[in-house]
N, C-alpha and C. Protein backbone atom coordinates (compact mmCIF):
# COMPACT_ATOMS: atom_id res chain seq x y z
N UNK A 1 1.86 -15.51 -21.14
CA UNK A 1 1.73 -16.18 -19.85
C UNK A 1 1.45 -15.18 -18.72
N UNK A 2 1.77 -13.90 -18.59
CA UNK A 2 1.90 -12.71 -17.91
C UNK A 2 0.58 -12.85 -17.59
N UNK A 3 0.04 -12.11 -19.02
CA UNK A 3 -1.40 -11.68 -18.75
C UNK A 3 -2.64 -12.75 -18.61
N UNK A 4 -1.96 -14.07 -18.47
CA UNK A 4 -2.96 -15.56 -18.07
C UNK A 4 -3.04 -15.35 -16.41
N UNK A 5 -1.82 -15.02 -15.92
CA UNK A 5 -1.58 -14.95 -14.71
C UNK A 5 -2.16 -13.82 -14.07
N UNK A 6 -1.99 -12.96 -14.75
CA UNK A 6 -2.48 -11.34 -14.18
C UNK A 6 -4.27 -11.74 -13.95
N UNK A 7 -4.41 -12.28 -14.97
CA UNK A 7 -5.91 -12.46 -15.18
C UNK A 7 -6.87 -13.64 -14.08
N UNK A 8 -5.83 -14.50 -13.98
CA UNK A 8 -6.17 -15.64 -12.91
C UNK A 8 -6.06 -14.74 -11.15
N UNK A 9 -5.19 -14.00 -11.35
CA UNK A 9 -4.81 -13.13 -9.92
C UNK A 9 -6.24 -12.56 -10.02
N UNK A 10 -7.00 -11.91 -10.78
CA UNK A 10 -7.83 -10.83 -10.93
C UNK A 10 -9.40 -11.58 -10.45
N UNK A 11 -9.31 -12.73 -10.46
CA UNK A 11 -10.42 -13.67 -10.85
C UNK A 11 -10.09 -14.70 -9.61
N UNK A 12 -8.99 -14.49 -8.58
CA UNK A 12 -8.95 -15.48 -7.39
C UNK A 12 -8.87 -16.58 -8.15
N UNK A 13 -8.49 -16.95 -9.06
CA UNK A 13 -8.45 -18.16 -9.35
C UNK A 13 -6.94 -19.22 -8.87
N UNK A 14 -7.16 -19.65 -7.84
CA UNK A 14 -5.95 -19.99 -7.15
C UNK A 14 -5.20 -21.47 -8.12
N UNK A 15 -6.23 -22.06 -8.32
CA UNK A 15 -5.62 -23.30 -9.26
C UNK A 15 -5.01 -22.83 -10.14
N UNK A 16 -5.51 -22.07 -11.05
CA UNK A 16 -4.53 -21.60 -12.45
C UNK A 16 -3.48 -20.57 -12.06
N UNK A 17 -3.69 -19.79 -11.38
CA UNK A 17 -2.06 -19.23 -10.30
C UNK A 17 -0.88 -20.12 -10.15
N UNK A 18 -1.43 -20.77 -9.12
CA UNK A 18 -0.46 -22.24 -9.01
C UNK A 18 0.16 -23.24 -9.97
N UNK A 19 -0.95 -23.59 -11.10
CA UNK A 19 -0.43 -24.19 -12.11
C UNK A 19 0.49 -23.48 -12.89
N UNK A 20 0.16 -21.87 -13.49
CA UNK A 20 1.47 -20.73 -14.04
C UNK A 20 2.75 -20.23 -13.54
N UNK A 21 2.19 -20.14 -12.02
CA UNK A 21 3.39 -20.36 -11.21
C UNK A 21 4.62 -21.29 -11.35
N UNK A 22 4.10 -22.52 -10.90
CA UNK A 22 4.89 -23.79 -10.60
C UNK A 22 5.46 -23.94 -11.96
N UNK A 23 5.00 -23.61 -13.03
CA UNK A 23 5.60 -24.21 -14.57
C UNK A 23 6.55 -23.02 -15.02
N UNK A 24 6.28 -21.80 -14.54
CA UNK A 24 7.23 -20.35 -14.44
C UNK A 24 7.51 -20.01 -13.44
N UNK A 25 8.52 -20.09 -12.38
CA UNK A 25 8.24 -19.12 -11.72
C UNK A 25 8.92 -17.68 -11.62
N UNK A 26 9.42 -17.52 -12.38
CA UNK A 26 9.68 -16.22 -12.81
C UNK A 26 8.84 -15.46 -13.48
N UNK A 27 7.55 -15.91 -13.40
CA UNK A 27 6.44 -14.86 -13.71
C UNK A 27 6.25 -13.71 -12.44
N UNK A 28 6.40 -14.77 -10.87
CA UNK A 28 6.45 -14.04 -10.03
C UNK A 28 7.02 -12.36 -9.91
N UNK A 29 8.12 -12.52 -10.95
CA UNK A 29 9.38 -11.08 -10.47
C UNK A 29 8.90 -10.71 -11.90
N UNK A 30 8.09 -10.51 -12.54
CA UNK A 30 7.47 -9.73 -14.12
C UNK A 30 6.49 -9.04 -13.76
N UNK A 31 6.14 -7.57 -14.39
CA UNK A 31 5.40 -6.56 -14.25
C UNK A 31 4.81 -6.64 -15.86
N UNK A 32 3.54 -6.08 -15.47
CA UNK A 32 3.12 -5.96 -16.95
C UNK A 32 3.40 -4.43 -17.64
N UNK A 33 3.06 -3.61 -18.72
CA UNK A 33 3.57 -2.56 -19.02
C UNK A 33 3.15 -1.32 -18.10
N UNK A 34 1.89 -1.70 -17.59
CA UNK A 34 1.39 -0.60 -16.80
C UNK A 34 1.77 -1.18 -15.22
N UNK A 35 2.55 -1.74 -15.00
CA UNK A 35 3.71 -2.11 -13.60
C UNK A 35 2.90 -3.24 -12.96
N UNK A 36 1.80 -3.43 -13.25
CA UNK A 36 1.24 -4.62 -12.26
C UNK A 36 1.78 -5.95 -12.26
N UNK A 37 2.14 -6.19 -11.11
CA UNK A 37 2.76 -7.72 -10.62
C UNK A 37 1.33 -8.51 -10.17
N UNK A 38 1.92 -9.80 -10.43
CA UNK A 38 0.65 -10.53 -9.97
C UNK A 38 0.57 -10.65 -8.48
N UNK A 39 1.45 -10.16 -7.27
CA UNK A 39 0.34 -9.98 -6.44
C UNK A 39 0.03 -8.41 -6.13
N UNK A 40 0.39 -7.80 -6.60
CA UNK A 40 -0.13 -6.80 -6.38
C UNK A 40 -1.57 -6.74 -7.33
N UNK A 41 -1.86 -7.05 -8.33
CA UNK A 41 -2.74 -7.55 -8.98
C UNK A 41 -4.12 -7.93 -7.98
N UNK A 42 -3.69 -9.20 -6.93
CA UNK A 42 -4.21 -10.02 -6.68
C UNK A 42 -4.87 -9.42 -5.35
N UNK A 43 -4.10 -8.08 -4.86
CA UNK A 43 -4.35 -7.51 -3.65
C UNK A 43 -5.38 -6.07 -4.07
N UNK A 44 -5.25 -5.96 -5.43
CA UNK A 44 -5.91 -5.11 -5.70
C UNK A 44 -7.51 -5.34 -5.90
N UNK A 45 -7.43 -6.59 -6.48
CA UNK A 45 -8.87 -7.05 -6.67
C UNK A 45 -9.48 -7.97 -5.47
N UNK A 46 -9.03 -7.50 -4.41
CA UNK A 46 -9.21 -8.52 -3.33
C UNK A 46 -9.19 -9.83 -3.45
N UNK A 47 -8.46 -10.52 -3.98
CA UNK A 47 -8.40 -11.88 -4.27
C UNK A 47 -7.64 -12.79 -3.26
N UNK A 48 -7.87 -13.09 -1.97
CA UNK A 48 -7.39 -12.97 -0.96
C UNK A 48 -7.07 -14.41 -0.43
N UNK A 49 -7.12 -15.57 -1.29
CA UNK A 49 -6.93 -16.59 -1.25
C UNK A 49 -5.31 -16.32 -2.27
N UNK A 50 -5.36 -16.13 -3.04
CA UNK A 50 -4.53 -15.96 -4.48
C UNK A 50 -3.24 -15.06 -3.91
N UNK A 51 -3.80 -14.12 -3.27
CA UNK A 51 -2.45 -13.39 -2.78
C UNK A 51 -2.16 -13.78 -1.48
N UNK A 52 -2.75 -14.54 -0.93
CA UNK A 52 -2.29 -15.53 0.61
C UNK A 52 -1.30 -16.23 0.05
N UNK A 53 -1.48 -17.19 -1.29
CA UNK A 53 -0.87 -18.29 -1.69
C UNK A 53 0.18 -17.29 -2.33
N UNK A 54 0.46 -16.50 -3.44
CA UNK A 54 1.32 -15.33 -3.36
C UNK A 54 2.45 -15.08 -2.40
N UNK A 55 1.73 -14.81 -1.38
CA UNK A 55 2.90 -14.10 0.21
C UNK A 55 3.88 -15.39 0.43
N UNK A 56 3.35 -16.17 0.37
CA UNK A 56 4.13 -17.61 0.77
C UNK A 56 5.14 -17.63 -0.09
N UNK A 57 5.18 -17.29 -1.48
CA UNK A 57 5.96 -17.82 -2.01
C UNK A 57 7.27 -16.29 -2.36
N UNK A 58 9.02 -17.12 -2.62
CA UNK A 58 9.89 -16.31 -2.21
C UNK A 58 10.30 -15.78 -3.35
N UNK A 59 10.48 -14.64 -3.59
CA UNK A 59 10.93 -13.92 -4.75
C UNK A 59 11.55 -12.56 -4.18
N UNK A 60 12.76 -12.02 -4.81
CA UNK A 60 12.91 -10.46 -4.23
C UNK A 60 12.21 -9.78 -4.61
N UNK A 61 10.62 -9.64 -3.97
CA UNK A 61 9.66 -8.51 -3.96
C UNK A 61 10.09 -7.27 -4.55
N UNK A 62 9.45 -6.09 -5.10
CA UNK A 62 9.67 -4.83 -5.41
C UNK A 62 8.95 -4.17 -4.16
N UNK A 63 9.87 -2.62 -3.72
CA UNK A 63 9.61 -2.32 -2.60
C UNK A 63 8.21 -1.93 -2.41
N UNK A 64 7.44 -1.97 -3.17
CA UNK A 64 5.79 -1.79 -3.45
C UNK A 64 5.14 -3.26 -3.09
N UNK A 65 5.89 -4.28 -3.77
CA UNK A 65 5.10 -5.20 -3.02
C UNK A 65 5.22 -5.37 -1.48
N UNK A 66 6.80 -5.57 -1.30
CA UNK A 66 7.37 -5.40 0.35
C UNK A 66 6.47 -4.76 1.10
N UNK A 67 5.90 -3.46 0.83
CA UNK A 67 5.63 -2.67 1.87
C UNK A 67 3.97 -2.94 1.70
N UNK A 68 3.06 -3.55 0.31
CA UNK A 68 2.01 -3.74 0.73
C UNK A 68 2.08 -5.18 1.68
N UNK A 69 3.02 -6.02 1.68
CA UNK A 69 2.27 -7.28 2.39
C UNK A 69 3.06 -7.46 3.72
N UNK A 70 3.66 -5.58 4.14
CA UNK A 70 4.55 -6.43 5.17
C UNK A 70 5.63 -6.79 5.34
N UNK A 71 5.92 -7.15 4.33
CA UNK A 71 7.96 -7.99 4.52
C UNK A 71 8.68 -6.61 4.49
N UNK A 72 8.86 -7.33 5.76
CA UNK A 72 9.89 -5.92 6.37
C UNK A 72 11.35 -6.59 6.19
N UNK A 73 11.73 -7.80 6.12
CA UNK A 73 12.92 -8.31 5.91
C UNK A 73 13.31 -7.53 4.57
N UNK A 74 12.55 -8.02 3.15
CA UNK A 74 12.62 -7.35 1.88
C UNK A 74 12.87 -6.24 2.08
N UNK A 75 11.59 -5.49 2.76
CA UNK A 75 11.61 -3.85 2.65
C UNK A 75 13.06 -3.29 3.44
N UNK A 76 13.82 -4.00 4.30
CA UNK A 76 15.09 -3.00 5.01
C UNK A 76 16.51 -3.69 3.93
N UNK A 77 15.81 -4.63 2.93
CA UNK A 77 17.38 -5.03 2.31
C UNK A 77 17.01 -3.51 0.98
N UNK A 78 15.91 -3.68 0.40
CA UNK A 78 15.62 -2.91 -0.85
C UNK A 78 15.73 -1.62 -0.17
N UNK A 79 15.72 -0.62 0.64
CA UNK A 79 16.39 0.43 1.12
C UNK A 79 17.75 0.61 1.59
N UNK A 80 18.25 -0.71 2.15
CA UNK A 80 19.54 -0.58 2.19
C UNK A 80 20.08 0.17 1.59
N UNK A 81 20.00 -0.79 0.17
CA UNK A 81 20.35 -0.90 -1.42
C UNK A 81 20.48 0.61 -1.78
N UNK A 82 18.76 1.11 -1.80
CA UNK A 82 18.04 2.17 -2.29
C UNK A 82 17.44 3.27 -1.59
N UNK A 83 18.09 3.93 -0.77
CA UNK A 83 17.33 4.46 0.42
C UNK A 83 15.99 5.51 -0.34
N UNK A 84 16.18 6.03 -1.53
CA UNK A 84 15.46 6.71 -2.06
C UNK A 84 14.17 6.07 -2.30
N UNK A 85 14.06 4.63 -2.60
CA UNK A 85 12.89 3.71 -2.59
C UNK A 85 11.64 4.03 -1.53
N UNK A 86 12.02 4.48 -0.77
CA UNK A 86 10.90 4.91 0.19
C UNK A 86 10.40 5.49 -0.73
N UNK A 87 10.37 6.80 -1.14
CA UNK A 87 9.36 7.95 -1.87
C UNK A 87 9.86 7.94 -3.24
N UNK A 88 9.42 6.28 -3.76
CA UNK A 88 9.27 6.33 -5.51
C UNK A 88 7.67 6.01 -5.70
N UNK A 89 7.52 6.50 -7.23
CA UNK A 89 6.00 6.11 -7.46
C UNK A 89 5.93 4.89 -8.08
N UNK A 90 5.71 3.81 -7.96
CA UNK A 90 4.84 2.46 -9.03
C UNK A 90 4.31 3.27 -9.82
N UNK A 91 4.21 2.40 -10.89
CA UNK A 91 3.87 3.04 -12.23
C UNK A 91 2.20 3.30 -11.89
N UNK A 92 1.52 2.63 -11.18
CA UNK A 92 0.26 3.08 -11.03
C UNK A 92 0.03 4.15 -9.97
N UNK A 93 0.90 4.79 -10.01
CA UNK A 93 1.36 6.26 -8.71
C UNK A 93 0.89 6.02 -7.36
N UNK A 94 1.69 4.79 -7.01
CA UNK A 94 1.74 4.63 -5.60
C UNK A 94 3.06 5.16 -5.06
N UNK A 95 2.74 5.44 -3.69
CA UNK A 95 4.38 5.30 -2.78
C UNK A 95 4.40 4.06 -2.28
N UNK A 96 5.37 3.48 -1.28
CA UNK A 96 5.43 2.57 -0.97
C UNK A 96 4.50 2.63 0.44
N UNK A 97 4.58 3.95 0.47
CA UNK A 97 3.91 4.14 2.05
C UNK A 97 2.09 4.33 2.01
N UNK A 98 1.79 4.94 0.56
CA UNK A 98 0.38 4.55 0.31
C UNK A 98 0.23 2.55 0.33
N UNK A 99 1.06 2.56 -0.20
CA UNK A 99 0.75 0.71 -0.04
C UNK A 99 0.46 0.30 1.12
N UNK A 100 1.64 0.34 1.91
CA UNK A 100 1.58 0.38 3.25
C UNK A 100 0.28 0.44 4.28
N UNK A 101 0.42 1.72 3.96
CA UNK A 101 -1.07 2.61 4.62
C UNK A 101 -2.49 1.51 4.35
N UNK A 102 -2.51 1.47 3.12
CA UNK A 102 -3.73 0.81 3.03
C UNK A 102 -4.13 -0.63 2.92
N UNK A 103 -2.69 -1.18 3.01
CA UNK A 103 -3.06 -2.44 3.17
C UNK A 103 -2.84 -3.01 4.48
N UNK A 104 -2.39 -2.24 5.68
CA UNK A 104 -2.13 -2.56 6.65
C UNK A 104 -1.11 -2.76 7.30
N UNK A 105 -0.27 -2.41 6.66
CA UNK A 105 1.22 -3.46 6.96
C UNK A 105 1.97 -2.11 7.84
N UNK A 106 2.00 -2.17 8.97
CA UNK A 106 2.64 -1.56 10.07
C UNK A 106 4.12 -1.41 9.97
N UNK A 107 4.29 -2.64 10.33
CA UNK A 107 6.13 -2.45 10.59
C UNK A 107 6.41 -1.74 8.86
N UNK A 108 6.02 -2.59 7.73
CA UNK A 108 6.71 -1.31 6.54
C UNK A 108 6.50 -0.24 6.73
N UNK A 109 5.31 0.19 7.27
CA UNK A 109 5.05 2.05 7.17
C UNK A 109 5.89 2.16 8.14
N UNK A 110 6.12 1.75 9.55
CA UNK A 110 7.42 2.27 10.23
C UNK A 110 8.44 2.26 9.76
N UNK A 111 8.82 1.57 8.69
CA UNK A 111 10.21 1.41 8.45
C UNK A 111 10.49 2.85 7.35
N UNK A 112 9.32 2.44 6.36
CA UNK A 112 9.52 3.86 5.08
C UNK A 112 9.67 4.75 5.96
N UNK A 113 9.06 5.06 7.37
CA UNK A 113 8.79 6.41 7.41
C UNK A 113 10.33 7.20 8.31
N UNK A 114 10.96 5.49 8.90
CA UNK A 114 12.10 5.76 9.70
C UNK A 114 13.02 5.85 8.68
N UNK A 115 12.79 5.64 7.48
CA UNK A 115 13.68 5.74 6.35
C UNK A 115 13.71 6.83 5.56
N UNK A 116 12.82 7.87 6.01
CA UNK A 116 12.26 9.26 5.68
C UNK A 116 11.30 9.34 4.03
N UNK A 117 10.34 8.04 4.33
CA UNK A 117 9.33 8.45 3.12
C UNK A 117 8.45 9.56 4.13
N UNK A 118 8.04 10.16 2.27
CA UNK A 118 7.31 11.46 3.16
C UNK A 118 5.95 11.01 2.91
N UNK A 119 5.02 11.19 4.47
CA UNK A 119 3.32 10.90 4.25
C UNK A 119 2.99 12.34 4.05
N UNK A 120 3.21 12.91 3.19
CA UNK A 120 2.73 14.01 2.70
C UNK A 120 2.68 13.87 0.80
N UNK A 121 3.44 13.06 0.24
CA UNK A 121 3.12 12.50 -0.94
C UNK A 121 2.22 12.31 -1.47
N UNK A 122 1.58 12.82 -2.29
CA UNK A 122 0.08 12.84 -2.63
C UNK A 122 0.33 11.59 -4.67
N UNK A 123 -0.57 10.74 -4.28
CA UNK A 123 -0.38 9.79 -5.42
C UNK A 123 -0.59 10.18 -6.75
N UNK A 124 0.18 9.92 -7.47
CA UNK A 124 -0.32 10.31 -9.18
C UNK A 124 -0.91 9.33 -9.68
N UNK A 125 -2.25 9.54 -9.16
CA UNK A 125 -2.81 8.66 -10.38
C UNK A 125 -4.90 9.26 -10.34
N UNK A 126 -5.70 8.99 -10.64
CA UNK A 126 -6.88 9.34 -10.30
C UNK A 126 -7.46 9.58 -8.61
N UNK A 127 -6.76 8.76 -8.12
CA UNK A 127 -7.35 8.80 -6.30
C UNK A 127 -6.62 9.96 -5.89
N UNK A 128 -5.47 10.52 -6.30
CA UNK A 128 -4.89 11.58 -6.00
C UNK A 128 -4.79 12.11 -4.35
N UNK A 129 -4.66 10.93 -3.36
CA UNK A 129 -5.12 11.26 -2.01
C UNK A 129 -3.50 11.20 -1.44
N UNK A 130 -2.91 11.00 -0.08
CA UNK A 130 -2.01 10.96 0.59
C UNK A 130 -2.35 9.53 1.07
N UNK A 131 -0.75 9.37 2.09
CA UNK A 131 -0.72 7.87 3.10
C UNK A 131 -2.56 7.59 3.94
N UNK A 132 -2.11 9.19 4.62
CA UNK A 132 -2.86 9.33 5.85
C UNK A 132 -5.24 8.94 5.44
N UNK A 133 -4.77 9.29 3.71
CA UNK A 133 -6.44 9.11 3.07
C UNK A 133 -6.41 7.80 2.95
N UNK A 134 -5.77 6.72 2.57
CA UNK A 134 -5.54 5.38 2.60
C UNK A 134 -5.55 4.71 3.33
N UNK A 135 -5.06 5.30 4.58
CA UNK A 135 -4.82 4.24 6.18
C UNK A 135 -6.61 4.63 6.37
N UNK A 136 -7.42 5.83 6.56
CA UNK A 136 -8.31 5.70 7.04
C UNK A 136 -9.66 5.09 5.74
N UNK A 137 -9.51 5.09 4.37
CA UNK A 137 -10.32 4.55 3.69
C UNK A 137 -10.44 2.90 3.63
N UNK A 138 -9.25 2.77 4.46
CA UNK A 138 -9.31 0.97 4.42
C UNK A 138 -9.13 0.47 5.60
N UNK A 139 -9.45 1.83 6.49
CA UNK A 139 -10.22 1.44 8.14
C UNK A 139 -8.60 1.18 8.87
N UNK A 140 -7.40 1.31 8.97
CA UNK A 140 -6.36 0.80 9.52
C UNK A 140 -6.30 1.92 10.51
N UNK A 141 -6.76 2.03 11.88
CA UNK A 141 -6.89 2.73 12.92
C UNK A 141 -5.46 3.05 13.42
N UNK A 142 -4.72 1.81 13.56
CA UNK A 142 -3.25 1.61 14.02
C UNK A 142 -2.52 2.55 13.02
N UNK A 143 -2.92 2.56 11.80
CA UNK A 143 -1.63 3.21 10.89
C UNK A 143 -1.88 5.02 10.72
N UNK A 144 -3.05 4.80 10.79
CA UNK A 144 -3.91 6.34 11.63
C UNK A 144 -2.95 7.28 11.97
N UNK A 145 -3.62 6.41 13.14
CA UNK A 145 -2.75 7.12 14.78
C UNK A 145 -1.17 7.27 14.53
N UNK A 146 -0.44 6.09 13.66
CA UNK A 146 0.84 6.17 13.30
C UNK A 146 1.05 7.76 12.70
N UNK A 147 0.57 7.35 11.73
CA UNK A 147 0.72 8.73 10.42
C UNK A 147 0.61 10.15 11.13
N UNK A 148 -0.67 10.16 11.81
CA UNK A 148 -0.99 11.27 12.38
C UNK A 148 0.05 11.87 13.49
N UNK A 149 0.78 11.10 14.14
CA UNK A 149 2.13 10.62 15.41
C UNK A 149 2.88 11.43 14.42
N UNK A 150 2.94 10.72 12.95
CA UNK A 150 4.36 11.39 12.27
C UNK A 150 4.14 12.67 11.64
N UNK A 151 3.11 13.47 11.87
CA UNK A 151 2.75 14.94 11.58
C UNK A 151 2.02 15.18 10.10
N UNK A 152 1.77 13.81 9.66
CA UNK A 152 0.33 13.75 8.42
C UNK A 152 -0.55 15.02 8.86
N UNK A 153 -0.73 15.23 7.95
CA UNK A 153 -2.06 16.58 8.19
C UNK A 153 -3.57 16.60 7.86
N UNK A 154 -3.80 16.34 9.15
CA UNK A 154 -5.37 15.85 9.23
C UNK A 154 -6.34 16.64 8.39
N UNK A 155 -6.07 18.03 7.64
CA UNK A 155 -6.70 19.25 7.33
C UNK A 155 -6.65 18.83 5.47
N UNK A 156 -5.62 18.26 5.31
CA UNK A 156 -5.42 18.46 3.60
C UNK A 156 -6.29 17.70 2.90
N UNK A 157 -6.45 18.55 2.16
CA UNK A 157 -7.86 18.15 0.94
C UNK A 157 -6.88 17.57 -0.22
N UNK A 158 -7.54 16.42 -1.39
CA UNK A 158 -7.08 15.42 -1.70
C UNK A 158 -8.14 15.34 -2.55
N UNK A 159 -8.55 15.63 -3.94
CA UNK A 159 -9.70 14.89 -4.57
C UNK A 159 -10.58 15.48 -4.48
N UNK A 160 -10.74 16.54 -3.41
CA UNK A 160 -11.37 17.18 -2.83
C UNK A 160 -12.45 16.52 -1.70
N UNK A 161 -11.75 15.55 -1.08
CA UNK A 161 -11.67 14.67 0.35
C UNK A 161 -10.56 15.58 1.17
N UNK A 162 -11.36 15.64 2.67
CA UNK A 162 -9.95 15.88 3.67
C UNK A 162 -9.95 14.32 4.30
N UNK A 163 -9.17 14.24 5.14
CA UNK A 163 -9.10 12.82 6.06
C UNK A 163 -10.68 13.08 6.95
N UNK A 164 -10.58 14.10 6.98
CA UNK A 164 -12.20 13.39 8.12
C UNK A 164 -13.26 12.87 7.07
N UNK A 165 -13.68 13.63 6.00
CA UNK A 165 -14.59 13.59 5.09
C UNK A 165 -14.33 11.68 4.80
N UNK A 166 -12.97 11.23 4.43
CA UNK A 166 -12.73 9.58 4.30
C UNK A 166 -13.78 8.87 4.97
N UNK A 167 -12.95 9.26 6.22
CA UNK A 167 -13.07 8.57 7.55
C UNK A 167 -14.88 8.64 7.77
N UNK A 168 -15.75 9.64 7.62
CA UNK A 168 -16.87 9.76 8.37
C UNK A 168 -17.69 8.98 7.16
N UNK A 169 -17.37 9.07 5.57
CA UNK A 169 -17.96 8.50 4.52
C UNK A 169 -17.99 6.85 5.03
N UNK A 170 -17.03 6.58 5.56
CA UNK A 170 -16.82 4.82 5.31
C UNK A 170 -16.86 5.06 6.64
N UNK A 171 -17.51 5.46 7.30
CA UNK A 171 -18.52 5.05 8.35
C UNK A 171 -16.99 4.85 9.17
N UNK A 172 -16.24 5.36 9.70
CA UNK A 172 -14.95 4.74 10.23
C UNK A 172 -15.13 5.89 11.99
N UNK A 173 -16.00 5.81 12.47
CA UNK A 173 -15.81 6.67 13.30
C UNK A 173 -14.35 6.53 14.49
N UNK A 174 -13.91 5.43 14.54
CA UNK A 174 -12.54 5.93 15.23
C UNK A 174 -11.59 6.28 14.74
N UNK A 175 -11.37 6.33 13.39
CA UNK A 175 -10.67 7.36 12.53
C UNK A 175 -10.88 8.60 12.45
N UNK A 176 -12.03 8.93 12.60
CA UNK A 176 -12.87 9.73 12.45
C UNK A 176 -12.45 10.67 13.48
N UNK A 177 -11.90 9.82 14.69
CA UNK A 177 -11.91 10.77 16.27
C UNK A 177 -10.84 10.84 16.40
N UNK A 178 -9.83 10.24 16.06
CA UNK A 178 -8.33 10.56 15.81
C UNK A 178 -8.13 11.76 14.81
N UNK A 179 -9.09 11.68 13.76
CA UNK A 179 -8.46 12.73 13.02
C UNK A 179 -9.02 13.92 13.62
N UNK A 180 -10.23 13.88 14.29
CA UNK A 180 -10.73 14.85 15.02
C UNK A 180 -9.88 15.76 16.11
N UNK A 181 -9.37 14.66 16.83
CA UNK A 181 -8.40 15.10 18.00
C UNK A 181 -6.84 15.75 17.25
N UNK A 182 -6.67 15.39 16.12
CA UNK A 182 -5.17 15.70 15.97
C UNK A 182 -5.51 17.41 15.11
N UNK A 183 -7.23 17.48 14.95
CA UNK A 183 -7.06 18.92 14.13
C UNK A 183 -7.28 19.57 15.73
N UNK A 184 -7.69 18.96 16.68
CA UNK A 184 -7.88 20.53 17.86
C UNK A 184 -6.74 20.19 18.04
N UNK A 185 -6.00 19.20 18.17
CA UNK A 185 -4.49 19.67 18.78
C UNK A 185 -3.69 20.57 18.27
N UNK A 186 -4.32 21.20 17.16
CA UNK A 186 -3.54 22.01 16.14
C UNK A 186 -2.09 20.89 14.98
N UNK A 187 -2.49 20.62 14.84
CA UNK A 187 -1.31 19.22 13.87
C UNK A 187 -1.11 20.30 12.57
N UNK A 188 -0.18 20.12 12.35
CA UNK A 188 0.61 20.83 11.40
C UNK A 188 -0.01 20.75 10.31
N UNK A 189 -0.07 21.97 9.44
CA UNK A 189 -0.77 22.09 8.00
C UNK A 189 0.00 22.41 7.09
């Protein structure tokens, strides 16, 4: 049933979501072996109807999902709990604050970061980049300027990407000028 669901997430298929859902819903709180939840699944493949209908529905999130969609309610009980949760990896070598970063979600990256995740964490997995390569590859200007505020280092190479190289590839020029401004300001390396 997992991998019907994983597969319907992958494919936006919102009817057969709903129908696996509603008949399980404890598929919701199941990971498959390589950690994927169905909405994280669903956010990965841009399936953006599927993980709309997803967000709505209530489950105690894992702090990876929390911090990609936002729920900052989730994300300050699961640190309570776990303060170390800020700077763990998902099995697909995320932080919670790469999630964050790139999916937009503000108040979580404030919270990981007031909770002392470090945006200097570089991901284990093939993208091998930091927070600060994520906020600007998926254009989040706001989480930018955040990261960069919290002493991210505009200079570090990643993949062999720095943050400007991101930023100027995907055409992001006000990322581009933030990261610009925070290397003459001299920003910590």
């Amino acid at each position: 049933m997992l991998d019907d669901l994983l597969d319907a997430c992958r494919r936006n298929d919102l009817e057969q979501v709903r129908s696996l859902v509603t008949a399980d819903p404890k598929l919701l709180t199941r990971q498959a072996a390589t950690g994927e939840t169905p909405l994280l699944t669903a956010l990965y493949h841009r399936s953006r109807e599927t993980a709309s209908w997803l967000g709505e529905q209530r489950w105690p999130r894992t702090v990876f999902e929390a911090a990609a969609v936002n729920d900052a309610a989730r994300l300050r009980e699961v640190l309570a709990d776990d303060p170390a949760a800020a700077d763990t990896y998902s099995a697909d070598g995320w932080t919670p604050l790469h999630l964050a970063a790139f999916f937009g979600s503000g108040q979580a990256s404030e919270l990981l970061l007031s909770h002392g995740a470090d945006h200097r964490r570089i991901a284990r997995n093939t993208v091998a980049n930091t927070p600060l390569h994520a906020a600007l590859a998926a254009k989040h200007l706001t989480l930018v300027k955040h990261l960069l505020d919290a002493g991210a280092d505009p200079r570090i190479e990643c993949a062999g990407y720095t943050p400007l190289t991101i930023a100027e590839s995907a055409g992001f020029e006000a990322g581009a000028e933030l990261v610009r401004q925070a290397i003459a300001a001299g920003a910590p390396t």
